[in-house]
Protein backbone atom coordinates (compact mmCIF):
# COMPACT_ATOMS: atom_id res chain seq x y z
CA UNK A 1 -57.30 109.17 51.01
CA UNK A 2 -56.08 107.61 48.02
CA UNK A 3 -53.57 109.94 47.40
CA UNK A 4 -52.18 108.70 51.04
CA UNK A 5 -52.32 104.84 50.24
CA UNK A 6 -50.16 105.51 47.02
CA UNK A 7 -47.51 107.03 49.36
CA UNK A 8 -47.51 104.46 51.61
CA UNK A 9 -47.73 101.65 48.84
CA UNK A 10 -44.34 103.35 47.03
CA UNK A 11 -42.97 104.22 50.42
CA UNK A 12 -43.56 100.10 51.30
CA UNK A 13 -42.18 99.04 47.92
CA UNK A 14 -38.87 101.77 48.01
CA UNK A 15 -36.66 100.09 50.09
CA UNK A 16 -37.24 96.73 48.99
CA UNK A 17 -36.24 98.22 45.61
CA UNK A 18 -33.15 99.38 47.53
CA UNK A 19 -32.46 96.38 49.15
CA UNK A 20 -32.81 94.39 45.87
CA UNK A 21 -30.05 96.64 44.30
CA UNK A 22 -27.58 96.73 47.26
CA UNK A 23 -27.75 92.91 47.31
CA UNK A 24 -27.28 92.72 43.59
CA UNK A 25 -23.95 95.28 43.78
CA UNK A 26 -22.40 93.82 47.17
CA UNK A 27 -20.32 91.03 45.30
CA UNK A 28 -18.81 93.52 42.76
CA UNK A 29 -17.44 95.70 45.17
CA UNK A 30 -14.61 93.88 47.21
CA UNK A 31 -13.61 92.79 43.41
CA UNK A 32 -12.88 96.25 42.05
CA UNK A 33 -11.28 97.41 45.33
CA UNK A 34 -8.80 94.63 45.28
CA UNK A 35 -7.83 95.50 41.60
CA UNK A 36 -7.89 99.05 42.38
CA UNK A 37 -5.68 98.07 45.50
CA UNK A 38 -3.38 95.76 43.11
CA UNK A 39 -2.95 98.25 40.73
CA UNK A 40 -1.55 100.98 43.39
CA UNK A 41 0.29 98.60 44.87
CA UNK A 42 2.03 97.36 41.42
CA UNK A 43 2.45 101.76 40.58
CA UNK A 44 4.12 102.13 44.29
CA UNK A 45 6.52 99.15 43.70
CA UNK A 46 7.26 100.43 40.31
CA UNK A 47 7.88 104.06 41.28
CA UNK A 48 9.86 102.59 44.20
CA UNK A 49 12.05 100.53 42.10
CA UNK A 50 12.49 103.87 39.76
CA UNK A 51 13.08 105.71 42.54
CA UNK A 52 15.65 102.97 43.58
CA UNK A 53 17.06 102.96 40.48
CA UNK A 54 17.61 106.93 39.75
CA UNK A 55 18.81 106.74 43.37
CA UNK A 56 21.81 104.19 42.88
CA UNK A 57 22.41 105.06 39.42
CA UNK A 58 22.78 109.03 40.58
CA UNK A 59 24.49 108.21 43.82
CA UNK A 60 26.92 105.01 42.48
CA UNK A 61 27.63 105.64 38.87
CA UNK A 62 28.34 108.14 36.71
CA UNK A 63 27.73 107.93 32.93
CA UNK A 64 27.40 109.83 29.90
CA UNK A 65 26.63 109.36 26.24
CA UNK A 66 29.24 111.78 24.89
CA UNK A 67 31.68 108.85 24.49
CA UNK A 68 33.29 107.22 21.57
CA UNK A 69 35.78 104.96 20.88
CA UNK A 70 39.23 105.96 20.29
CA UNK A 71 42.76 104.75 18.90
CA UNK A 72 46.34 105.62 17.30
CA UNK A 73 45.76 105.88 13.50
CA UNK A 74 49.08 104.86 11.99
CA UNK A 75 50.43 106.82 9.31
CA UNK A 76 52.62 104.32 6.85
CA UNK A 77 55.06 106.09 5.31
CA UNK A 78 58.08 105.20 3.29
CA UNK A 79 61.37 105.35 4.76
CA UNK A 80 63.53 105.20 1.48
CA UNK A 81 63.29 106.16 -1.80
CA UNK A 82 63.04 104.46 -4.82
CA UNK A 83 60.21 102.41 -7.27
CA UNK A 84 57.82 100.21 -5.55
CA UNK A 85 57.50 96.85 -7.30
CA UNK A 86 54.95 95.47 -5.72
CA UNK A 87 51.74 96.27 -3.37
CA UNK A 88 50.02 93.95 -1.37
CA UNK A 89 47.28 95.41 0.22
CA UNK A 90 43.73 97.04 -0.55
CA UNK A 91 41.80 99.72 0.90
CA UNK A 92 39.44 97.95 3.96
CA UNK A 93 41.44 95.12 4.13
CA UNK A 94 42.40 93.67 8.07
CA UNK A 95 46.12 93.31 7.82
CA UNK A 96 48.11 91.49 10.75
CA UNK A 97 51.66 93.18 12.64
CA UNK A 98 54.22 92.79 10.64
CA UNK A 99 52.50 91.67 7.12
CA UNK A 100 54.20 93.08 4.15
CA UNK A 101 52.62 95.99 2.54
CA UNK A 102 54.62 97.11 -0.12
CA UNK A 103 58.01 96.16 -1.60
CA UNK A 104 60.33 99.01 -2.82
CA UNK A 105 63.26 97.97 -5.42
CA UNK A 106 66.11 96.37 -3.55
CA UNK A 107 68.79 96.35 -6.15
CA UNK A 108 70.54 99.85 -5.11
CA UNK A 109 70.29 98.97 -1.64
CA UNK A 110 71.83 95.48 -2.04
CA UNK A 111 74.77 97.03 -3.87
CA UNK A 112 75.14 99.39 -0.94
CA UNK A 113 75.57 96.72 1.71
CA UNK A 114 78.00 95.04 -0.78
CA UNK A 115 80.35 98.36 -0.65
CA UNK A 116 79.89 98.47 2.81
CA UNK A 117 80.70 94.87 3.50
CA UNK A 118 84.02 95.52 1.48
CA UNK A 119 85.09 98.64 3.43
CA UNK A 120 84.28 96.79 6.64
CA UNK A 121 86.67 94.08 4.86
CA UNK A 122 89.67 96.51 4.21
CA UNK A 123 89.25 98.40 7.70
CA UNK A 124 89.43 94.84 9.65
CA UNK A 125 92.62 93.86 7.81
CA UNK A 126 93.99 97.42 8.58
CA UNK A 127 93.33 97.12 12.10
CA UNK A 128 94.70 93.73 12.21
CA UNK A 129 98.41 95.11 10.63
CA UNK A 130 97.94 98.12 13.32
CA UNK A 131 97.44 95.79 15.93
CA UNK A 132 100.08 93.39 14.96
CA UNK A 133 102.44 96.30 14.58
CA UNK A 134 102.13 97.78 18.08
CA UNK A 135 103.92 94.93 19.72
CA UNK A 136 106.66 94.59 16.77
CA UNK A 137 107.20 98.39 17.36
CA UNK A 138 107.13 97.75 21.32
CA UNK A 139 110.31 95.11 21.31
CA UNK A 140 111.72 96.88 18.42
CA UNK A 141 112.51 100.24 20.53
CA UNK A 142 113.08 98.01 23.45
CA UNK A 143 115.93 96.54 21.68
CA UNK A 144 117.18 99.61 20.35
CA UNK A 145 117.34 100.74 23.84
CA UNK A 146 119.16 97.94 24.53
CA UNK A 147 121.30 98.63 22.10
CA UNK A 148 122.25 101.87 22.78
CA UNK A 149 122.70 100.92 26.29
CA UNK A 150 125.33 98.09 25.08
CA UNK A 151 126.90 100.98 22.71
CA UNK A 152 127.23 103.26 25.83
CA UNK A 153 128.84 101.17 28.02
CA UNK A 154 131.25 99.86 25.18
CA UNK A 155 131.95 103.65 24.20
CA UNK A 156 133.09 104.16 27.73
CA UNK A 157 135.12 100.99 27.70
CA UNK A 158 137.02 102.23 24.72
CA UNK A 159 138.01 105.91 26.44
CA UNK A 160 139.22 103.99 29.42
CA UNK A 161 141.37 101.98 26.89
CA UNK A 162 142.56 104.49 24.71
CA UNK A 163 143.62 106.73 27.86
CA UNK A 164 145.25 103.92 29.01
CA UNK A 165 146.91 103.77 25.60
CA UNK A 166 147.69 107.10 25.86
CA UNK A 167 149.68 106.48 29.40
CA UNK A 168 151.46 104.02 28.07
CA UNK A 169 152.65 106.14 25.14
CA UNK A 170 153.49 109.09 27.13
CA UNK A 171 155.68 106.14 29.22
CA UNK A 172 157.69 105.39 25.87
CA UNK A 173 157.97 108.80 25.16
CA UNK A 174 160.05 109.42 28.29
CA UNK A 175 161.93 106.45 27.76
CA UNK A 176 162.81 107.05 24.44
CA UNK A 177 163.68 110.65 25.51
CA UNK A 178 165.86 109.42 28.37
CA UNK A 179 167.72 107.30 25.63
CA UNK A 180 168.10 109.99 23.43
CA UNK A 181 169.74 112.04 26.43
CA UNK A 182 172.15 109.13 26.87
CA UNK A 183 173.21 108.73 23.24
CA UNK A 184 173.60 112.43 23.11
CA UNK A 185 175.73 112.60 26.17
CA UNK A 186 178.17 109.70 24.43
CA UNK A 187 178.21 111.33 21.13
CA UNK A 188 179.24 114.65 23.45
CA UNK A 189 182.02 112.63 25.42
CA UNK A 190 183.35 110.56 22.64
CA UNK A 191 184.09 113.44 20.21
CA UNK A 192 187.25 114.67 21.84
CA UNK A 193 188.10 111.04 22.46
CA UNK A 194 188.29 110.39 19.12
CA UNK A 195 189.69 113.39 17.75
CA UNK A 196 192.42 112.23 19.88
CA UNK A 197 192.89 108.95 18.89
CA UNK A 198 191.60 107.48 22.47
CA UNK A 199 188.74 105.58 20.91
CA UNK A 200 188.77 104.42 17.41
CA UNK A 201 186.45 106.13 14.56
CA UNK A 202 184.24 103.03 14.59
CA UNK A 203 182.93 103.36 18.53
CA UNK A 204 182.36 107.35 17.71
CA UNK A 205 180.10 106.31 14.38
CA UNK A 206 178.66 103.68 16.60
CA UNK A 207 177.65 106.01 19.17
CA UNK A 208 176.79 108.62 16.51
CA UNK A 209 174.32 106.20 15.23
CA UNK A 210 172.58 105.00 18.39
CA UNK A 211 172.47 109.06 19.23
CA UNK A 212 170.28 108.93 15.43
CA UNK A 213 168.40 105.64 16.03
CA UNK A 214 167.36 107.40 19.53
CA UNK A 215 166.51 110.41 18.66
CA UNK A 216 163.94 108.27 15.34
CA UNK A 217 162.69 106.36 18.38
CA UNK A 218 161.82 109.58 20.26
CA UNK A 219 159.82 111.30 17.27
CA UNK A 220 158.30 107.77 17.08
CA UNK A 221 156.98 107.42 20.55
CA UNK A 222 155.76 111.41 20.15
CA UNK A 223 154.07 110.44 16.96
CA UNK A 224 152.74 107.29 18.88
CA UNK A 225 151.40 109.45 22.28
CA UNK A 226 149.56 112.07 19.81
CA UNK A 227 147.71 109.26 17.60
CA UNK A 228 146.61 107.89 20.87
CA UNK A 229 145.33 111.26 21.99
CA UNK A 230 143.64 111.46 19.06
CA UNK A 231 141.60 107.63 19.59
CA UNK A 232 141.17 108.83 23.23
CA UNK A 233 139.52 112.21 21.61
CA UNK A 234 137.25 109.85 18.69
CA UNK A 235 136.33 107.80 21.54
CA UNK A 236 135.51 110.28 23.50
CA UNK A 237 133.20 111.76 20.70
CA UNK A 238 132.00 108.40 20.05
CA UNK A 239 130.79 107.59 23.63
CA UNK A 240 128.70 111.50 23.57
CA UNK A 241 127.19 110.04 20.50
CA UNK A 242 126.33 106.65 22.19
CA UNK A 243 125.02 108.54 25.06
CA UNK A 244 122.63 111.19 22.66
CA UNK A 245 121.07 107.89 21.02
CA UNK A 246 120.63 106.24 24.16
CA UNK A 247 118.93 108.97 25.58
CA UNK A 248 116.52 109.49 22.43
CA UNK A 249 115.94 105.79 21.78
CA UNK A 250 115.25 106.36 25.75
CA UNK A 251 112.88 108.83 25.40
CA UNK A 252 111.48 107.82 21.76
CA UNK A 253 110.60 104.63 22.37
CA UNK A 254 107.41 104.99 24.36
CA UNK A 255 106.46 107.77 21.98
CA UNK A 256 106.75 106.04 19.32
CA UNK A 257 105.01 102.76 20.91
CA UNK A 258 102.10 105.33 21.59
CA UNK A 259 102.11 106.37 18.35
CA UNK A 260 101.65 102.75 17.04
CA UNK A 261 98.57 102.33 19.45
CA UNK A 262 97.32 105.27 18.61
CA UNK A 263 97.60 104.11 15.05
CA UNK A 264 95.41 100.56 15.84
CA UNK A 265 92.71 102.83 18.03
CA UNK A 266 92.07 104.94 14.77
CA UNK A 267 92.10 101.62 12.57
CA UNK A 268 89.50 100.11 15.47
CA UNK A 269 87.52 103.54 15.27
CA UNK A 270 87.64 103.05 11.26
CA UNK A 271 86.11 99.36 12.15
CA UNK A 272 83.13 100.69 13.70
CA UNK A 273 82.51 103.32 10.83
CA UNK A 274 82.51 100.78 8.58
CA UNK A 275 80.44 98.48 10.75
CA UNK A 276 77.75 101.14 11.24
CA UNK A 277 78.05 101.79 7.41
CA UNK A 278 76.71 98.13 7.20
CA UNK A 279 74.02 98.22 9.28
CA UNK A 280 73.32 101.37 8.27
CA UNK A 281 72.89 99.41 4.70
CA UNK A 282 71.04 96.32 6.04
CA UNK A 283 68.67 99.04 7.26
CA UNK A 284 67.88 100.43 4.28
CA UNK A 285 67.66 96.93 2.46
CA UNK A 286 65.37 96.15 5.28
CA UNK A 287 62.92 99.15 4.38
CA UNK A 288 62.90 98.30 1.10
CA UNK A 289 59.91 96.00 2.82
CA UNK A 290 57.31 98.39 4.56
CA UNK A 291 55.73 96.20 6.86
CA UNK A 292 52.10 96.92 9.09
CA UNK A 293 53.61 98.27 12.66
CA UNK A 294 50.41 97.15 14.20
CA UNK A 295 46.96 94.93 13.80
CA UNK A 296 44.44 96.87 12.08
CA UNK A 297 42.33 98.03 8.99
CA UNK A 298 43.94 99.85 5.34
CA UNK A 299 42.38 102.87 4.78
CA UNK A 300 43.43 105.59 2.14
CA UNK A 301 45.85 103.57 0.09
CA UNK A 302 47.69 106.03 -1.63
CA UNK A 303 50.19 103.59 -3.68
CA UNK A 304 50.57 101.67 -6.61
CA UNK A 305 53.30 99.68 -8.29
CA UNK A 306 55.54 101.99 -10.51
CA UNK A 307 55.58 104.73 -7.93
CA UNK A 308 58.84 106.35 -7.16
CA UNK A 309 58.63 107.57 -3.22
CA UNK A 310 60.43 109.68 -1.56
CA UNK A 311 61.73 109.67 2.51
CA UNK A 312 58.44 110.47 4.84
CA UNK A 313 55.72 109.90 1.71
CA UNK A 314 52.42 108.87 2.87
CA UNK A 315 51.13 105.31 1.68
CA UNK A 316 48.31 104.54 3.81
CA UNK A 317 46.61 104.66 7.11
CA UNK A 318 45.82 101.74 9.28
CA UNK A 319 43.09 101.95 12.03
CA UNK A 320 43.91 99.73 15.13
CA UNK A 321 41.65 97.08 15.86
CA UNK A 322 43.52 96.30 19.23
CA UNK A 323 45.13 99.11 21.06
CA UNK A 324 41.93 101.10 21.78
CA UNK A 325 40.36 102.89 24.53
CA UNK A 326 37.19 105.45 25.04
CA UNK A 327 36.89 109.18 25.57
CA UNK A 328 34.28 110.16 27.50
CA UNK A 329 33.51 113.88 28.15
CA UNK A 330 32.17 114.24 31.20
CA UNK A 331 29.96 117.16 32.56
CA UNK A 332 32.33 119.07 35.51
CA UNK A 333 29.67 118.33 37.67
CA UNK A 334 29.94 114.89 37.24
CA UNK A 335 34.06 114.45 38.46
CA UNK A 336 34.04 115.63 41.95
CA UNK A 337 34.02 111.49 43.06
CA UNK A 338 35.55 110.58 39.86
CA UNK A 339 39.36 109.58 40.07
CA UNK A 340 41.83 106.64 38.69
CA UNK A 341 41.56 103.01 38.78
CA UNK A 342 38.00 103.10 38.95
CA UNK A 343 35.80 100.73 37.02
CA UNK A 344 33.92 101.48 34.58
CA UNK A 345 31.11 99.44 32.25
CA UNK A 346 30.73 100.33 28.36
CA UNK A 347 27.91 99.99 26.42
CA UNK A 348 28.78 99.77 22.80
CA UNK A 349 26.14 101.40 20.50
CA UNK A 350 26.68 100.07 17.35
CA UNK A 351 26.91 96.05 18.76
CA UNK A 352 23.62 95.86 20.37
CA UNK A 353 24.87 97.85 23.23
CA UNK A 354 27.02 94.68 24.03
CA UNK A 355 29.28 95.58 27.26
CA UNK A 356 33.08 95.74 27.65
CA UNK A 357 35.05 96.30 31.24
CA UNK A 358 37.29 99.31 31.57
CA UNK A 359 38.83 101.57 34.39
CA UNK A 360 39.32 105.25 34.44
CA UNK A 361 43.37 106.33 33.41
CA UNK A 362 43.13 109.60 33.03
CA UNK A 363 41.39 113.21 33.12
CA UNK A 364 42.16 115.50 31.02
CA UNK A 365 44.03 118.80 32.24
CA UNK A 366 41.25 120.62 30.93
CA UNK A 367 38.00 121.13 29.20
CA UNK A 368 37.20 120.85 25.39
CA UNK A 369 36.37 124.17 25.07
CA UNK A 370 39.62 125.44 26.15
CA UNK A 371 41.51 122.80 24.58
CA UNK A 372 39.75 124.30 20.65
CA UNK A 373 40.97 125.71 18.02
CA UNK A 374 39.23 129.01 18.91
CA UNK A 375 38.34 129.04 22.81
CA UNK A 376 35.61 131.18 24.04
CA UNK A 377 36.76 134.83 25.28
CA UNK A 378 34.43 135.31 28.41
CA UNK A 379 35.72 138.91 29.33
CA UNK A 380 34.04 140.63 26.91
CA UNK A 381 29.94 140.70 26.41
CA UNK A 382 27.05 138.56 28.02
CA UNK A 383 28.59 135.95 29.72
CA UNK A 384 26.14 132.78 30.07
CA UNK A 385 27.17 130.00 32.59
CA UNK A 386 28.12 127.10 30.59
CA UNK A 387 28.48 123.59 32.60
CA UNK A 388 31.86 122.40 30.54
CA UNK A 389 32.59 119.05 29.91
CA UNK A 390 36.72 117.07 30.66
CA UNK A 391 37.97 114.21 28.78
CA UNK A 392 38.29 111.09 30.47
CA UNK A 393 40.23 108.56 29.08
CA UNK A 394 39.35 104.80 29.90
CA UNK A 395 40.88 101.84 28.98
CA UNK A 396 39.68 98.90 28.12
CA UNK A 397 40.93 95.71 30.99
CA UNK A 398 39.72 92.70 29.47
CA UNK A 399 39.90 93.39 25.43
CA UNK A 400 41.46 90.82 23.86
CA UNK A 401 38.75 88.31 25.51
CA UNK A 402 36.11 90.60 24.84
CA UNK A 403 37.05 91.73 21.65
CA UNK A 404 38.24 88.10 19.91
CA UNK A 405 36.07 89.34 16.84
CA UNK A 406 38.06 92.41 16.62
CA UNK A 407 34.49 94.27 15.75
CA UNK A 408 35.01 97.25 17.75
CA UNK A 409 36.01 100.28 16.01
CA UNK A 410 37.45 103.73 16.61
CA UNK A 411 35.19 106.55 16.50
CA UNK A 412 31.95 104.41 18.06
CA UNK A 413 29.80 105.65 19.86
CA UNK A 414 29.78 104.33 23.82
CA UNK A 415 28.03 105.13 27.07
CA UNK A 416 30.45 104.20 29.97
CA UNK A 417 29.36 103.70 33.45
CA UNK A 418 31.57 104.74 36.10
CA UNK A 419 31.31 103.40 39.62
CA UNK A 420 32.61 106.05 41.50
CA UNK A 421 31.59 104.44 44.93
């Protein structure tokens, strides 16, 4: 009976107990579940956003870390020989285009350009004399021409008097011949006159002597007709002669008016020798004076003053601080929406990751492997897949804004992002 009263009692008493401890628990409960539910909520939003995230950056961008930065490194080297006098420059030091780095001893070079000068001199003054002479050589053979023309024509006027000459001769010939006739005939007739007393002695001598005085007359006029012959014959000669050195002042005039010019084209050709001799010297001065081709840093100086150098000798190197672009090698996988003029963000590693803007220029023709010294030989052995990797080049759009502190360098490390939609 007892036994029954105590399980009643703690029967009676167990659910207040209950009660007592659900009321006490009932305002902790909403509390918990609403930080629990926070909690979730905050790891769903934050696994969303990462999902977001890997989901733009994987569909919108492509990057890699196998990047660096990349540039011409300029080999200075000495374009003449001689002693350098003086250097300039130090090992790590930023040098601007055009500084001077070195100076080479002018003195052989400056008496070079003098020579040159006076052969330039000399061939000027020749070419003026050839050029002067081609007109003075022109209206010299032009008047010779004329000259020979004149000599023609007067050569032909003399023939025409000489034969006339020669008519008129032959005309006293046969006069005086006649007259010798008719003094012969009267010697003839008055020789048996006189030898009978019908004339007297003195009209037979008279007529004796007009026969003689006739007959001188005759041999004259024959002596006369064959001197003219003769000055028809010299003229004659003389005119063929006229003739020969009209026709070769004719003909050797323009030749040797060609041969003139020709004469002040060589002289001109000798002009320009000597004028390229002279710049060829003012050149050479000029590199007595090796000057920085671009912006950038000295790195292995390799001179010193007292140095004799010779053509193509290497003085130093200097790494561009402005003409500079990346190389990113890109996984093959990664190029399939990868082309030209796309932009691109890079992420320097060495400034704090500070970004520069870029576009895509080029991809390579083919991968680094096959572009190595040694490239792998796949037909023989175990071949393994290997996912290669392409340069890219990308250059840089915005550098001199971005770059005003010139602290980029080649050879840094980069991780461009390329937006590739």
């Amino acid at each position: 009976m007892a036994d029954g009263q105590q399980n009643q009692e703690q029967q009676r008493i167990q659910p207040q107990a209950v009660q007592e401890r659900s009321d006490d628990t009932a305002p902790e409960q909403p509390e918990k579940k609403a930080k629990r539910r926070v909690i979730v909520i905050a790891v769903l939003v934050l696994l969303a956003l990462a999902g977001g995230l890997f989901y733009w950056r994987s569909t919108f961008t492509e990057d890699t870390d196998d990047a660096q930065v990349d540039g011409d490194l300029y080999q200075v080297s000495s374009r003449v020989t001689g002693q350098v006098i003086k250097v300039y420059v130090e090992d790590n030091q930023t040098v601007e285009a055009g500084k001077v780095l070195a100076e080479i001893d002018p003195k052989d070079y400056e008496v070079a350009l003098q020579q040159a000068e006076a052969q330039l001199a000399n061939a000027q003054a020749s070419y003026e004399q050839a050029t002067v002479n081609v007109p003075i050589t022109s209206l010299s053979t032009l008047t010779e021409t004329s000259t020979t023309s004149s000599d023609v024509q007067g050569s032909i006027a003399a023939v025409a008097q000489a034969q006339k000459q020669v008519a008129a001769a032959e005309a006293r010939v046969e006069q005086a011949k006649a007259n010798l006739t008719k003094a012969d005939l009267d010697v003839q007739r008055y020789t048996p006159l006189v030898a009978k007393d019908v004339i007297s002695k003195q009209q037979f001598d008279a007529a004796v002597a007009t026969a003689a005085a006739q007959k001188a007359q005759y041999l004259e006029a024959q002596s006369s007709l064959v001197a003219q012959q003769e000055a028809v014959r010299q003229s004659q000669q003389k005119l063929i002669q006229s003739q020969a050195s009209a026709a070769q002042a004719a003909k050797n005039g323009p030749q040797q008016v060609k041969v003139q010019e020709a004469r002040a084209t060589a002289a001109a050709a000798e002009v320009k020798q000597a004028q390229a001799r002279v710049d060829q010297a003012k050149l050479n001065l000029s590199y007595t004076k090796i000057l920085a081709p671009v912006t950038g840093i000295v790195n292995k100086k390799n001179v010193q003053v007292g140095a004799n150098l010779s053509i193509g000798q290497n003085l130093l190197t200097i790494v561009p601080l402005e003409n500079l672009w990346v190389t990113a090698n890109f996984k093959e996988t990664q190029l399939e929406k990868m082309h030209p003029d796309q932009k691109v963000v890079i992420k320097v590693d060495a400034l704090g990751g500070r970004e520069y803007k870029g576009k895509v220029t080029q991809i390579g023709g083919a991968t680094g492997s096959r572009l190595s010294l040694f490239p792998p030989e796949n037909a023989t052995g175990n071949y393994v897949k290997v996912v290669q990797r392409i340069p890219v080049r990308i250059d840089f759009t915005n550098l001199k804004e971005e770059n005003k502190d010139l602290s980029l360098r080649p050879g840094y490390s980069v991780v461009p992002e390329v937006r590739i939609k």
